[in-house]
PDB file of N, CA and C in Angstrom:
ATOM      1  N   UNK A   1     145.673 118.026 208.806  1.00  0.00           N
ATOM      2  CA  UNK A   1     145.950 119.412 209.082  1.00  0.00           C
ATOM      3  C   UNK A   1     144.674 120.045 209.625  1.00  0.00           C
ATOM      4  N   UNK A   2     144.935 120.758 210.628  1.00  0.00           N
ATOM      5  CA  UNK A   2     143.492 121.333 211.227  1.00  0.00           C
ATOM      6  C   UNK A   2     143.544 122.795 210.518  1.00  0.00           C
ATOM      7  N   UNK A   3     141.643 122.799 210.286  1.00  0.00           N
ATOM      8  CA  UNK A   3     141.478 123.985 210.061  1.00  0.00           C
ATOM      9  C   UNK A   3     140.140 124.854 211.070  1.00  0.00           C
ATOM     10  N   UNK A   4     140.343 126.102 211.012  1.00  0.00           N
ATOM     11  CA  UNK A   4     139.166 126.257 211.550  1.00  0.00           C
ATOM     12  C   UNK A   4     138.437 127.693 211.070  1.00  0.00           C
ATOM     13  N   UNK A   5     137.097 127.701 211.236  1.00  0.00           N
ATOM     14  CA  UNK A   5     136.463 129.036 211.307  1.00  0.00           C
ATOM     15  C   UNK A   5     135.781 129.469 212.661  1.00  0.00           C
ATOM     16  N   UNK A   6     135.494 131.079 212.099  1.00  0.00           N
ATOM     17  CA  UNK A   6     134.153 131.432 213.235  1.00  0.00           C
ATOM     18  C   UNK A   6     133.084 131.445 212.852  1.00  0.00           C
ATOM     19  N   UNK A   7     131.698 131.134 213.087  1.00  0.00           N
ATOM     20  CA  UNK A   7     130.625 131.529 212.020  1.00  0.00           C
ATOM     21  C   UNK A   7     130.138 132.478 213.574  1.00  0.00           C
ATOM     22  N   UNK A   8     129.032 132.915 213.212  1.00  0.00           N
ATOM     23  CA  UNK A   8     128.258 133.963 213.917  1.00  0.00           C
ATOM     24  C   UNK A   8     128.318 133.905 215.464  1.00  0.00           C
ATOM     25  N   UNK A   9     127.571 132.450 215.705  1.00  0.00           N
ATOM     26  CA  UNK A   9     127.084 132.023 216.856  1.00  0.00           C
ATOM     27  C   UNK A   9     128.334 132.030 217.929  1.00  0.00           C
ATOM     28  N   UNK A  10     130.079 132.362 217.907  1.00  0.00           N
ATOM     29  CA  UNK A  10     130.622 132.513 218.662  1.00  0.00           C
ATOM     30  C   UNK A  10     131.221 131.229 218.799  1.00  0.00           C
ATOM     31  N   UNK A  11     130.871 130.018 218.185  1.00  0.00           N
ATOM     32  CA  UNK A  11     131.352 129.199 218.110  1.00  0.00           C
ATOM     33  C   UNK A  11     132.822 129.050 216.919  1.00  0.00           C
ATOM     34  N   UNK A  12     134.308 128.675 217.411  1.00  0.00           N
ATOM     35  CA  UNK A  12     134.991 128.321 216.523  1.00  0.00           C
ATOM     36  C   UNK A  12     134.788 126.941 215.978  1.00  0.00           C
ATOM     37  N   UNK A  13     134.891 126.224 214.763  1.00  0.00           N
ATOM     38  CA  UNK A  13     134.697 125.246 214.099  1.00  0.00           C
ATOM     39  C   UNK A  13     136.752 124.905 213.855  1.00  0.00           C
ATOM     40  N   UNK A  14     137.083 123.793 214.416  1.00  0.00           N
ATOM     41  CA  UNK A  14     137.989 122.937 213.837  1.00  0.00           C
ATOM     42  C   UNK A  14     138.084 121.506 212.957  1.00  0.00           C
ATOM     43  N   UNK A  15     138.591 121.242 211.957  1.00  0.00           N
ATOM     44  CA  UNK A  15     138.722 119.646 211.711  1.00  0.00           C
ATOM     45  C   UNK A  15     140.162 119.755 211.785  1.00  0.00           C
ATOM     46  N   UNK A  16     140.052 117.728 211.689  1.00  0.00           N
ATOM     47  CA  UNK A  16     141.359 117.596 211.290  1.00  0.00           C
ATOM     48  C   UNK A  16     141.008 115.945 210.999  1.00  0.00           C
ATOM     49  N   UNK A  17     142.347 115.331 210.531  1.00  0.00           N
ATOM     50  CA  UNK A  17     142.186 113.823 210.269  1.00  0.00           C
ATOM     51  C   UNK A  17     142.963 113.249 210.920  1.00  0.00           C
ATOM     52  N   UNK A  18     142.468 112.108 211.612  1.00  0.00           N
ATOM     53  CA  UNK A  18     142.944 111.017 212.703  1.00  0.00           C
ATOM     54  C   UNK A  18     143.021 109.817 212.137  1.00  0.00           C
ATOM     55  N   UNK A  19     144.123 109.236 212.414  1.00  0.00           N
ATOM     56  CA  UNK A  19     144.316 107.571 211.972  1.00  0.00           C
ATOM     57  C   UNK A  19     144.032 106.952 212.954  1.00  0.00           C
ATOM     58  N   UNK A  20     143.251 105.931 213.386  1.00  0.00           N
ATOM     59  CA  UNK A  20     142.813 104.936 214.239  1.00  0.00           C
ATOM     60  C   UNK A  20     144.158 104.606 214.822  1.00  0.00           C
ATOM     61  N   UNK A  21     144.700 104.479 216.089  1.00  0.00           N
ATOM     62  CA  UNK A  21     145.689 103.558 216.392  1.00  0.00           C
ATOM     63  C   UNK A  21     145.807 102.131 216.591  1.00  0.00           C
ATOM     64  N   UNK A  22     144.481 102.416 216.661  1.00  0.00           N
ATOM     65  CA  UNK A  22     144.075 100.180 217.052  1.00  0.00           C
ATOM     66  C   UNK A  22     143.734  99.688 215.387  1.00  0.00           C
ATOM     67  N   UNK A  23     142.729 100.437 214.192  1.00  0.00           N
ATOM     68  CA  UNK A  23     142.580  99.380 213.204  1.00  0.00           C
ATOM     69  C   UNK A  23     142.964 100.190 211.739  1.00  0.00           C
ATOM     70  N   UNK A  24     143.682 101.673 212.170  1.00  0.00           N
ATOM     71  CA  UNK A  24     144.587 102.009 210.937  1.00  0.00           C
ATOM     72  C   UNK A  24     143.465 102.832 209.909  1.00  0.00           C
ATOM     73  N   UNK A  25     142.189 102.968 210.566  1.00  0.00           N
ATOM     74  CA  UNK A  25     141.049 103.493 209.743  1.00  0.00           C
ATOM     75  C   UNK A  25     141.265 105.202 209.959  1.00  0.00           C
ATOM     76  N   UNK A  26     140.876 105.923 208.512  1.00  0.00           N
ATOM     77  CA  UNK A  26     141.613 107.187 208.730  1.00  0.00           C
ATOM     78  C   UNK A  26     140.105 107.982 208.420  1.00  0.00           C
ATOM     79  N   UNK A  27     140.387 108.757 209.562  1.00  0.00           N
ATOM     80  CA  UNK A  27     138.876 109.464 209.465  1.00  0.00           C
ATOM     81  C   UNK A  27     138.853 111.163 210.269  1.00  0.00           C
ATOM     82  N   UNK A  28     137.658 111.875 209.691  1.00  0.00           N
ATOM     83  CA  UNK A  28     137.665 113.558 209.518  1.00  0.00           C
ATOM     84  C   UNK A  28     137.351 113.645 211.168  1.00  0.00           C
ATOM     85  N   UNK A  29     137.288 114.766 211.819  1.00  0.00           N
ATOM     86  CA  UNK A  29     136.714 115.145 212.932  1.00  0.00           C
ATOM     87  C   UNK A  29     136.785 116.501 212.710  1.00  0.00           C
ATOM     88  N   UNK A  30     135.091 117.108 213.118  1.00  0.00           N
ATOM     89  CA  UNK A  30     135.053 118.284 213.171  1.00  0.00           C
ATOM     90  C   UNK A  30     134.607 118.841 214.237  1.00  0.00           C
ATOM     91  N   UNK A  31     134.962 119.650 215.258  1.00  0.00           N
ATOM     92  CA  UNK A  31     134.942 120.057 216.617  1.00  0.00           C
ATOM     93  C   UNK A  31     134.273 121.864 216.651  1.00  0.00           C
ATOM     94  N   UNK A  32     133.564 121.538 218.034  1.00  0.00           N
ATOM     95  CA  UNK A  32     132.915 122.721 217.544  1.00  0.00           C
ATOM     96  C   UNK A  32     133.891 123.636 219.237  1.00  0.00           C
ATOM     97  N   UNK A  33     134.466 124.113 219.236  1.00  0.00           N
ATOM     98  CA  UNK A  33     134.633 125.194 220.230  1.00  0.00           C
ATOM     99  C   UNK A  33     134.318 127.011 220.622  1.00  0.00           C
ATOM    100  N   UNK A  34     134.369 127.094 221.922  1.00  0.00           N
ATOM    101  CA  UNK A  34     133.477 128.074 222.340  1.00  0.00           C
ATOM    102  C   UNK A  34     134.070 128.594 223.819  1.00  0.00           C
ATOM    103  N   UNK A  35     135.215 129.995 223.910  1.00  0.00           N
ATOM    104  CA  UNK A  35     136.066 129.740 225.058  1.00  0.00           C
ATOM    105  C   UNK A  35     135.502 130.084 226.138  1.00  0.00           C
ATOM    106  N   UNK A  36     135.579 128.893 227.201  1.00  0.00           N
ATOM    107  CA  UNK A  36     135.091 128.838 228.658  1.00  0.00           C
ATOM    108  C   UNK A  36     133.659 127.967 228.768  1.00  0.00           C
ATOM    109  N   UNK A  37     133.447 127.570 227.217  1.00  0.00           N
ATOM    110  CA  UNK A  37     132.370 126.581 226.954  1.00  0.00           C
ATOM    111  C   UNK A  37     132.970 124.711 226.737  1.00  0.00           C
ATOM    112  N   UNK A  38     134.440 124.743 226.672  1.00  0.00           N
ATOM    113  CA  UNK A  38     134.904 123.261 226.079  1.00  0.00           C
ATOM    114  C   UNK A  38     134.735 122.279 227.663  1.00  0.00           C
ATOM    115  N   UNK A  39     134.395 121.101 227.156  1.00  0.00           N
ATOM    116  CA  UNK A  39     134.150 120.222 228.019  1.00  0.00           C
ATOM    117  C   UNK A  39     135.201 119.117 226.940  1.00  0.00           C
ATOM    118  N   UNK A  40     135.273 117.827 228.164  1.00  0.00           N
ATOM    119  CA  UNK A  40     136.008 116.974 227.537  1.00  0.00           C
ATOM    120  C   UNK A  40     134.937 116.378 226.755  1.00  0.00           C
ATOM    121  N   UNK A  41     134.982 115.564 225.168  1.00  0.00           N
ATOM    122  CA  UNK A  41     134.213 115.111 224.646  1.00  0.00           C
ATOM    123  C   UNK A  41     134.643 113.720 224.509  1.00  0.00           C
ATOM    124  N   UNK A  42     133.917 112.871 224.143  1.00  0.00           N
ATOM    125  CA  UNK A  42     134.435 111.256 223.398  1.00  0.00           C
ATOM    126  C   UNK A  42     134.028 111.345 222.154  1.00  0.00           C
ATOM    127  N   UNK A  43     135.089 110.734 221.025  1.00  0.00           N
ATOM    128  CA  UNK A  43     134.075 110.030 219.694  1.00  0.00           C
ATOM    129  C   UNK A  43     134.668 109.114 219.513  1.00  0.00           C
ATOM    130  N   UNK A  44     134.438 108.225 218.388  1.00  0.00           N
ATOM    131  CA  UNK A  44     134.602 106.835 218.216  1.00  0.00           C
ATOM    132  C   UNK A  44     135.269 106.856 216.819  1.00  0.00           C
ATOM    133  N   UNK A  45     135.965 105.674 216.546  1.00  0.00           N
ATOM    134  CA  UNK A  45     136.206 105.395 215.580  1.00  0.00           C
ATOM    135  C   UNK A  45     135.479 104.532 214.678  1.00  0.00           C
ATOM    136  N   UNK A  46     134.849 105.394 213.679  1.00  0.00           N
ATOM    137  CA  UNK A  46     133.737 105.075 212.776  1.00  0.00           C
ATOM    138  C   UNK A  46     133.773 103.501 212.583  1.00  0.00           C
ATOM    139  N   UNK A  47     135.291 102.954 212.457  1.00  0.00           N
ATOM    140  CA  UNK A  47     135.186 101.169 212.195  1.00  0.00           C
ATOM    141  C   UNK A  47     135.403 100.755 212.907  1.00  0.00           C
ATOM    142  N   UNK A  48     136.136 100.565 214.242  1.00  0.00           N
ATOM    143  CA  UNK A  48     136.070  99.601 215.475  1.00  0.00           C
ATOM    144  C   UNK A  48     135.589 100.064 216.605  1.00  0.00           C
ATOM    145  N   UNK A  49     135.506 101.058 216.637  1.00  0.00           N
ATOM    146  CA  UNK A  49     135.036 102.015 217.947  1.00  0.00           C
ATOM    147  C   UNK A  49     135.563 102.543 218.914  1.00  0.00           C
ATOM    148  N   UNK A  50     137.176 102.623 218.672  1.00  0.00           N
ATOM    149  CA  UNK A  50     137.778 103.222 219.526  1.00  0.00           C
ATOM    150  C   UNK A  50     137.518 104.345 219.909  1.00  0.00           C
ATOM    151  N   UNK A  51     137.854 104.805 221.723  1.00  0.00           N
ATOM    152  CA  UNK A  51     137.150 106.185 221.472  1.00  0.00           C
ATOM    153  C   UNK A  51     138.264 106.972 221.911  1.00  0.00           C
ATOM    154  N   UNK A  52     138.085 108.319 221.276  1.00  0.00           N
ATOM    155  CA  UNK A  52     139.447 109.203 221.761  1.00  0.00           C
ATOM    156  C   UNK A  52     138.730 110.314 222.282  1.00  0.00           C
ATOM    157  N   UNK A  53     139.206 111.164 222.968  1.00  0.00           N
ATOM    158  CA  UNK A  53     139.036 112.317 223.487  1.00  0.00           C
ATOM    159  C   UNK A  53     139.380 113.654 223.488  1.00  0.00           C
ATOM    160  N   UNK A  54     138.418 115.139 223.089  1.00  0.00           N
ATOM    161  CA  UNK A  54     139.251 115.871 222.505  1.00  0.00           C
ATOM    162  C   UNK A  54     137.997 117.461 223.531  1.00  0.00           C
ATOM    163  N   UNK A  55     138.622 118.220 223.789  1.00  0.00           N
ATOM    164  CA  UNK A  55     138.263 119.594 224.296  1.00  0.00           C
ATOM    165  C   UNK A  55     137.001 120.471 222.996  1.00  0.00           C
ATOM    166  N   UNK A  56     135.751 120.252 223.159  1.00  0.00           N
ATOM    167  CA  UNK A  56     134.846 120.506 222.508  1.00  0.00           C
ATOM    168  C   UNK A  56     133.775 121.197 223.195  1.00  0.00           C
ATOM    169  N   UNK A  57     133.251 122.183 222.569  1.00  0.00           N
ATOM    170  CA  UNK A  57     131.942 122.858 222.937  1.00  0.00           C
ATOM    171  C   UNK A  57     130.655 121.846 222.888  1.00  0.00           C
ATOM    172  N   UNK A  58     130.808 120.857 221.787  1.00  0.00           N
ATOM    173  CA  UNK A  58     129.321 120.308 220.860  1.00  0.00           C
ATOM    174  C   UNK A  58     130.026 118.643 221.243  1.00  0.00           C
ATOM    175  N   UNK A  59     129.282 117.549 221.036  1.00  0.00           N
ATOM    176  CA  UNK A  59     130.172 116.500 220.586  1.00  0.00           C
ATOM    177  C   UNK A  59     130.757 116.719 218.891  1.00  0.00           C
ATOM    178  N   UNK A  60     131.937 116.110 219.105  1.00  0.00           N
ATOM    179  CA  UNK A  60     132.117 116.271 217.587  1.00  0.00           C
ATOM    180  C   UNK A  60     131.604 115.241 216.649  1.00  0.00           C
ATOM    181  N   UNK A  61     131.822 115.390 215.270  1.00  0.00           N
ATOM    182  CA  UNK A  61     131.483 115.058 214.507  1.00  0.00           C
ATOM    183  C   UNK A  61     132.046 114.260 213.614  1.00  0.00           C
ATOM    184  N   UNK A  62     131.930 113.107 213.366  1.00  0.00           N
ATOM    185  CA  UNK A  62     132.800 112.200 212.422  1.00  0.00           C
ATOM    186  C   UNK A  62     132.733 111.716 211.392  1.00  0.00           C
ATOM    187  N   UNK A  63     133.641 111.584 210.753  1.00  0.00           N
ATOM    188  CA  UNK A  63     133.521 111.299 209.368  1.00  0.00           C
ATOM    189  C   UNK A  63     134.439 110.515 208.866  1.00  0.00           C
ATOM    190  N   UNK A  64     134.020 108.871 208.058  1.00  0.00           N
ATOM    191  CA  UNK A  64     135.152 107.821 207.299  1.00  0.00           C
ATOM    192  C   UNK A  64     135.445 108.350 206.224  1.00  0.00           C
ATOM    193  N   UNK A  65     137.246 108.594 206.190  1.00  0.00           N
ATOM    194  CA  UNK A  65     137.613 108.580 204.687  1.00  0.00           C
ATOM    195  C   UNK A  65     138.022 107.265 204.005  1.00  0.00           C
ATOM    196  N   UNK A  66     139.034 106.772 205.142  1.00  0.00           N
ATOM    197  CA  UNK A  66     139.665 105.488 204.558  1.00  0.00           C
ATOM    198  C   UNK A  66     138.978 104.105 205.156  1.00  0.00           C
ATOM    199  N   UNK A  67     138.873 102.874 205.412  1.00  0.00           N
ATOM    200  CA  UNK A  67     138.288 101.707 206.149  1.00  0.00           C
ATOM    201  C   UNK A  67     139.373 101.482 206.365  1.00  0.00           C
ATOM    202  N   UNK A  68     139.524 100.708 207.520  1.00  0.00           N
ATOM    203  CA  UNK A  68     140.769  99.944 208.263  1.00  0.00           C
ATOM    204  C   UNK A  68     141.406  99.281 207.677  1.00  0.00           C
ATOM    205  N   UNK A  69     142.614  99.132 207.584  1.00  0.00           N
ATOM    206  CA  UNK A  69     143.587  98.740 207.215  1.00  0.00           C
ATOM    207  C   UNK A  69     144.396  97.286 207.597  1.00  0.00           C
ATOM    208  N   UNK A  70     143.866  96.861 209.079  1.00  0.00           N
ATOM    209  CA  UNK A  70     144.342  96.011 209.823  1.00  0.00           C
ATOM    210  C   UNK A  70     144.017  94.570 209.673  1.00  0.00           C
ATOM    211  N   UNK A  71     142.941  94.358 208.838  1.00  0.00           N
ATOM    212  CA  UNK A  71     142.505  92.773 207.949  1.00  0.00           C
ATOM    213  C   UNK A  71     141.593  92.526 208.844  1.00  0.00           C
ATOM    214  N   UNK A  72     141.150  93.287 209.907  1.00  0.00           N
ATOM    215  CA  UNK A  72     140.542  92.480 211.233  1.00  0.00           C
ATOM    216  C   UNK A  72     138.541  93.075 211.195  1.00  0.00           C
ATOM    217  N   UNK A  73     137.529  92.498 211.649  1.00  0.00           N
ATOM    218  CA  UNK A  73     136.632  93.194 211.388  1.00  0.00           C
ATOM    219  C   UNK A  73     136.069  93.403 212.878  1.00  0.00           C
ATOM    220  N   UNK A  74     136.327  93.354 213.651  1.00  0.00           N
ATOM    221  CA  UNK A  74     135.919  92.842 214.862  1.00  0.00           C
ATOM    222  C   UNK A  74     136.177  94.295 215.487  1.00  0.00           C
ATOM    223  N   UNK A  75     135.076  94.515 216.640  1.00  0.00           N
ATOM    224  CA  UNK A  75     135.512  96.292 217.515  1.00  0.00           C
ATOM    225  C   UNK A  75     136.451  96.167 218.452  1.00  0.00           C
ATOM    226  N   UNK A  76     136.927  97.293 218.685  1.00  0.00           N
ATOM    227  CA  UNK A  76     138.102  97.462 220.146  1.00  0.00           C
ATOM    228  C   UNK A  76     137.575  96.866 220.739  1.00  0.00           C
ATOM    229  N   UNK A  77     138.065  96.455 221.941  1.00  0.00           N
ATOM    230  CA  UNK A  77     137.549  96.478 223.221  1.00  0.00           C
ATOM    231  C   UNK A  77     138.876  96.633 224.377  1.00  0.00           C
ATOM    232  N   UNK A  78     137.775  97.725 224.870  1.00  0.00           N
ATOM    233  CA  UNK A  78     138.687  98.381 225.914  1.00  0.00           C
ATOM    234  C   UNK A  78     139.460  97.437 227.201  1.00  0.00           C
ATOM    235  N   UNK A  79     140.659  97.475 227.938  1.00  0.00           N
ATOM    236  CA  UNK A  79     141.204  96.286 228.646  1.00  0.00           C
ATOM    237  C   UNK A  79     141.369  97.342 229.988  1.00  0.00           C
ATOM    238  N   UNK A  80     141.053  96.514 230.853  1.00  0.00           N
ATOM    239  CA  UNK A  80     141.627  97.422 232.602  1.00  0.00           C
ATOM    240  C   UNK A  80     142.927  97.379 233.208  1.00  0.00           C
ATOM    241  N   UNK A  81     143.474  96.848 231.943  1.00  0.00           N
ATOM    242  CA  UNK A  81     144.814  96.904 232.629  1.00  0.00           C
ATOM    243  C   UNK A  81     145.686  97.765 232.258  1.00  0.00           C
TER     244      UNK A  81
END
């Protein structure tokens, strides 16, 4: 569930929690936005490294709650096809 504040600086603050789609690892993201300031950002997934992409002022910020789920220990890796 996302939440968010304002603190001073004009910046809004969102989180929320994301499940990995590739290794099932469930983890926080906290995003900093700022309107007419968001750029596209990347972050990773704290256990394999998937990266997703989300509309941010700051890069965001990540955080493991759960470890992967998928038995596997090994990182994404991205395919061109």
């Amino acid at each position: 569930m996302a939440e968010s504040s304002k603190p001073a600086s004009g910046l809004q603050r969102a989180y929320f929690e994301k499940t990995c789609t590739y290794c099932g690892a469930l983890f926080h993201v906290e995003l900093s936005r700022q309107g007419g300031s968001n750029s596209e950002r990347m972050f990773a997934c704290p256990e394999c490294g998937k990266h997703y992409e989300v509309l941010s002022a700051l890069p965001p910020k990540v955080r493991l709650i759960n470890a992967r789920t998928d038995g596997k220990s090994g990182g994404y890796q991205e395919t061109m096809f």
